[in-house]
C-alpha atoms as a PDB file:
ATOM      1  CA  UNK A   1      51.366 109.522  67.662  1.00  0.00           C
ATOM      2  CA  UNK A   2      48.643 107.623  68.605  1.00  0.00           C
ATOM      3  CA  UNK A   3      44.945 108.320  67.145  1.00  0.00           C
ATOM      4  CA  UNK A   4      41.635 106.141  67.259  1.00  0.00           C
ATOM      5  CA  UNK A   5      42.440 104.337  64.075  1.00  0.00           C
ATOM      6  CA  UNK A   6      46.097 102.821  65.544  1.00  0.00           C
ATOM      7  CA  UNK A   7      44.258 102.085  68.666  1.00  0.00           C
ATOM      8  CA  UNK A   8      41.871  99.873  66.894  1.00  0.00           C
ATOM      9  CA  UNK A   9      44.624  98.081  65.447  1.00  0.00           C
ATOM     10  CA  UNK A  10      46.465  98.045  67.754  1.00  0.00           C
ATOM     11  CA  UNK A  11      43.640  96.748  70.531  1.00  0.00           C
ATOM     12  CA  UNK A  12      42.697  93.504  67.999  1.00  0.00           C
ATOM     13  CA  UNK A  13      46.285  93.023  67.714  1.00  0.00           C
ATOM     14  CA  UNK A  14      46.465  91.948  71.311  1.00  0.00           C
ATOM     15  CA  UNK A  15      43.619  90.061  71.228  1.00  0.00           C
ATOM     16  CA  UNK A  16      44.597  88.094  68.729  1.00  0.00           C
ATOM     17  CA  UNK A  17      47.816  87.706  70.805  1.00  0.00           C
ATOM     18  CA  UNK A  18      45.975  86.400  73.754  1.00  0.00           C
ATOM     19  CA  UNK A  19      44.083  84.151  71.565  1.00  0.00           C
ATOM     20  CA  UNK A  20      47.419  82.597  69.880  1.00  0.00           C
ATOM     21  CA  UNK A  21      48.923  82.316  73.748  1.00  0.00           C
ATOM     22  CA  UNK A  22      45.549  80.621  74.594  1.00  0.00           C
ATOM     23  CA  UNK A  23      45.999  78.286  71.763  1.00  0.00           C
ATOM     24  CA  UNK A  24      49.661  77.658  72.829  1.00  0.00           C
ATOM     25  CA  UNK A  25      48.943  76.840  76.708  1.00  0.00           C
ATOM     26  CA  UNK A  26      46.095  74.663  75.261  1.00  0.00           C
ATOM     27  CA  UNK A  27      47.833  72.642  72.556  1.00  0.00           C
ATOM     28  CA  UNK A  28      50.574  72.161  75.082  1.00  0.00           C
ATOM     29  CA  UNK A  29      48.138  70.826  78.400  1.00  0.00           C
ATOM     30  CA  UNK A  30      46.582  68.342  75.548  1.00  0.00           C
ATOM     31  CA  UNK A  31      49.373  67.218  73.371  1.00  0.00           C
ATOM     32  CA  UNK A  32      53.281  66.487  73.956  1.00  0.00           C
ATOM     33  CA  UNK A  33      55.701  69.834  74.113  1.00  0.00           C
ATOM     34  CA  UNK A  34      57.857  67.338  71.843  1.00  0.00           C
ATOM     35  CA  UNK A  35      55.277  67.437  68.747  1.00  0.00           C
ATOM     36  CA  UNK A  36      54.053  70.823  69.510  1.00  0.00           C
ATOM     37  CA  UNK A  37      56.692  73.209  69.865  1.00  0.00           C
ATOM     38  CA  UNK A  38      57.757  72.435  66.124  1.00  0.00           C
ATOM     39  CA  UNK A  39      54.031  73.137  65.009  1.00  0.00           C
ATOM     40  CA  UNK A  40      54.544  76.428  66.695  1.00  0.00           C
ATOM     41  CA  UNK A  41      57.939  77.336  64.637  1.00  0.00           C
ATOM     42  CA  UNK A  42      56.289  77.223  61.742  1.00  0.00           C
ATOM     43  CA  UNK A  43      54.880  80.257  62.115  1.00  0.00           C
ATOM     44  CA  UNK A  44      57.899  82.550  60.071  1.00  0.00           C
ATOM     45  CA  UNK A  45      56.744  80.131  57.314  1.00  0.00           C
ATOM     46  CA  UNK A  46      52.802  81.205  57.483  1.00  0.00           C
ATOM     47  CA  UNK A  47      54.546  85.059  58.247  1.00  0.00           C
ATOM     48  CA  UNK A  48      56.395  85.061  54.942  1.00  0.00           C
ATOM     49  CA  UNK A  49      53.371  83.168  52.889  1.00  0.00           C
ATOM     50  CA  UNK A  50      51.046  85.713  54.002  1.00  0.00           C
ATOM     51  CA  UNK A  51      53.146  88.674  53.586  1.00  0.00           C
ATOM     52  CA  UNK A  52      53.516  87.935  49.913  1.00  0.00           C
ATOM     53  CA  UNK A  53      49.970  88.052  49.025  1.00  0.00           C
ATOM     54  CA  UNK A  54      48.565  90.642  51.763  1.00  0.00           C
ATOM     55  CA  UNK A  55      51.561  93.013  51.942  1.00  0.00           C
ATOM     56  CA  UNK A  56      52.565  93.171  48.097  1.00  0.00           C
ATOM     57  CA  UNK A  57      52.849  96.576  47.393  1.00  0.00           C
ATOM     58  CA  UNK A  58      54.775  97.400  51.316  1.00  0.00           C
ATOM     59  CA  UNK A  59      56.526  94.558  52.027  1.00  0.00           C
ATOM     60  CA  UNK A  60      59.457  92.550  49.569  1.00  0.00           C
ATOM     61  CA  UNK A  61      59.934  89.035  50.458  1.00  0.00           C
ATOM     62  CA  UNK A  62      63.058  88.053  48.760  1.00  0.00           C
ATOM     63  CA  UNK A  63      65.248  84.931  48.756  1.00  0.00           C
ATOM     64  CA  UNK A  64      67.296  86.028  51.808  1.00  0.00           C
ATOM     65  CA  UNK A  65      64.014  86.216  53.854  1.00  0.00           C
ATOM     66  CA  UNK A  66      63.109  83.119  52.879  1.00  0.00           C
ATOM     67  CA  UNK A  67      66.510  81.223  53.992  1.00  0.00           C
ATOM     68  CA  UNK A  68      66.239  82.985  57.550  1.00  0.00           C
ATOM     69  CA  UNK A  69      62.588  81.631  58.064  1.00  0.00           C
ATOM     70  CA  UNK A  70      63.703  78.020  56.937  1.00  0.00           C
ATOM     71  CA  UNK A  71      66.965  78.327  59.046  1.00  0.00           C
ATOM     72  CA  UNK A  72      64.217  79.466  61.963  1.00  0.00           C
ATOM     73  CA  UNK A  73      62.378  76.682  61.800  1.00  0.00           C
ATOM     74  CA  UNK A  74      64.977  74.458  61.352  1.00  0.00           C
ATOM     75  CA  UNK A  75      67.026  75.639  64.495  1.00  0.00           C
ATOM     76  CA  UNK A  76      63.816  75.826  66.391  1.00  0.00           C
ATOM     77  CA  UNK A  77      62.724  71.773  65.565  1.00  0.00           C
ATOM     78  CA  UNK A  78      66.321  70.010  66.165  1.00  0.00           C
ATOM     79  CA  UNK A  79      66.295  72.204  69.503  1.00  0.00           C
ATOM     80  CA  UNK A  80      62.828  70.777  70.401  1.00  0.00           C
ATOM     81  CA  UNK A  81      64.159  67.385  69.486  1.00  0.00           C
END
């Protein structure tokens, strides 16, 4: 159920949302797709890095986790190539 708190959260959630899609549509009307999709799957990497140190006690980052993101970004960079 919903209550004030969650709808704070939940309201800067999607503003930082349209800010990243801002970001996106920007870097890609200045810059080549080529160069800037791979930027943009790097993100799992900056997920995982800051899940460790903010989400410690809630969330476990283990090995596993770590192989998927890499595989992500992997996958996602020979595709854009």
């Amino acid at each position: 159920m919903l209550n004030k708190a969650s709808n704070k959260f939940f309201s800067l959630a999607g503003i930082f949302i349209v800010l990243v899609l801002l970001s996106l549509y920007g870097a890609i009307g200045i810059g080549k797709v080529v160069v800037v999709m791979p930027l943009v799957s790097t993100a799992p990497l900056f997920t995982i890095f800051f899940s460790y140190f903010l989400l410690r006690d809630i969330e476990k980052i283990t090995l596993r986790i770590v192989i998927g993101a890499i595989l992500t970004v992997l996958g996602a960079t020979l595709v854009a190539l």
